[in-house]
Protein backbone atom coordinates (compact mmCIF):
# COMPACT_ATOMS: atom_id res chain seq x y z
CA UNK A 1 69.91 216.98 72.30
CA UNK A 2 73.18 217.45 70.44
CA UNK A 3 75.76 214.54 70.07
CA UNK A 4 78.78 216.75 72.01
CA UNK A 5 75.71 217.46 74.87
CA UNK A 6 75.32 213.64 74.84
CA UNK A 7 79.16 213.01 74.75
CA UNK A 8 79.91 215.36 77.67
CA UNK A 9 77.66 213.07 80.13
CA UNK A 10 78.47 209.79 78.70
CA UNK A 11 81.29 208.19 81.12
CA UNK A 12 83.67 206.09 79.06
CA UNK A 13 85.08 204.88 82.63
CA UNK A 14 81.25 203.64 83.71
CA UNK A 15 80.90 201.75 80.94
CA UNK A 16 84.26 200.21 81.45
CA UNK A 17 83.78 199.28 84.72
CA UNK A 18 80.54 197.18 84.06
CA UNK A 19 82.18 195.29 81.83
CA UNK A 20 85.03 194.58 83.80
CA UNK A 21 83.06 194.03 86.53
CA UNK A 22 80.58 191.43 84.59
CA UNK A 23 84.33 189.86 82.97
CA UNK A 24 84.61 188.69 86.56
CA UNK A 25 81.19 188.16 87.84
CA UNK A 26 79.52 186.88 84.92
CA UNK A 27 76.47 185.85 86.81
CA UNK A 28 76.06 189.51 87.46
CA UNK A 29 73.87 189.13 84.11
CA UNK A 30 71.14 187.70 85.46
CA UNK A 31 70.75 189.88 88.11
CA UNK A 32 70.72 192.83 85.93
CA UNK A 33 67.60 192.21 83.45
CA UNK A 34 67.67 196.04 83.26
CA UNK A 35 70.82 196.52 81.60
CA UNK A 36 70.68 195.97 78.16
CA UNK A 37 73.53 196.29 75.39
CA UNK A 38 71.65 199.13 73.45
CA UNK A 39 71.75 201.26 76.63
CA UNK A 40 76.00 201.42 76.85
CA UNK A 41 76.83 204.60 74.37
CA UNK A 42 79.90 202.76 73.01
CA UNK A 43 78.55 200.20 71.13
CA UNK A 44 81.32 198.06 71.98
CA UNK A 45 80.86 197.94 75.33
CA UNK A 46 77.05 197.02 74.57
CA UNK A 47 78.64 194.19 72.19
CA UNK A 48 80.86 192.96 75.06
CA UNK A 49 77.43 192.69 77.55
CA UNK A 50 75.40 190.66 74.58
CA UNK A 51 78.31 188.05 74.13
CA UNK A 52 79.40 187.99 78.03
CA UNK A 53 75.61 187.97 79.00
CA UNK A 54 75.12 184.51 76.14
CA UNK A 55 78.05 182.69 77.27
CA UNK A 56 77.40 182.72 80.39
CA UNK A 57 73.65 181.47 79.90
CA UNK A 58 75.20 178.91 77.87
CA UNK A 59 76.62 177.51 81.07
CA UNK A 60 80.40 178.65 80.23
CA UNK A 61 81.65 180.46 83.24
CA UNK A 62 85.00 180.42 82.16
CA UNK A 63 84.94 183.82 79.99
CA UNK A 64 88.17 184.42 77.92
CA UNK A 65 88.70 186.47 75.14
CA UNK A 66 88.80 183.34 72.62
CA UNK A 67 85.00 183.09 73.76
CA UNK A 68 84.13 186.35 73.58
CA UNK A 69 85.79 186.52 70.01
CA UNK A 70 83.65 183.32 68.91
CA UNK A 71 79.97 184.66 70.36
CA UNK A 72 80.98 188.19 68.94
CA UNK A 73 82.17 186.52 65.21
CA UNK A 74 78.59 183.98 65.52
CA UNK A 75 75.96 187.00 66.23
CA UNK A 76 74.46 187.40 62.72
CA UNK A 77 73.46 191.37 63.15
């Protein structure tokens, strides 16, 4: 399949929602074993589940952008 095929059914807005959505439920993480951070087409996004989903099994439920900066700035890959 070509990339523009593969761009015209990506939704930039779908992505954005899950990861507002798990911003304010973070516990949503566990509940979704199925979504992983290599599925989200902007790799951002997919960078945003990783540190959101680790934080939060870390015990911090407080997610802020400070933490999200510091579990983004420790993942070695």
């Amino acid at each position: 399949m070509a990339k523009n095929e593969i761009e015209k059914m990506v939704s930039q807005n779908a992505e954005a929602t899950v990861i507002a959505t798990i911003l304010k439920h973070p516990e949503y993480t566990l509940h979704s074993e199925m979504l992983k951070p290599s599925y989200f087409y902007n790799t951002e996004n997919g960078c945003w589940l990783w540190a959101i989903n680790e934080l939060y099994k870390s015990g911090i439920t407080n997610i802020d952008a400070l933490n999200i900066s510091n579990m983004l700035e420790s993942n070695p890959n």
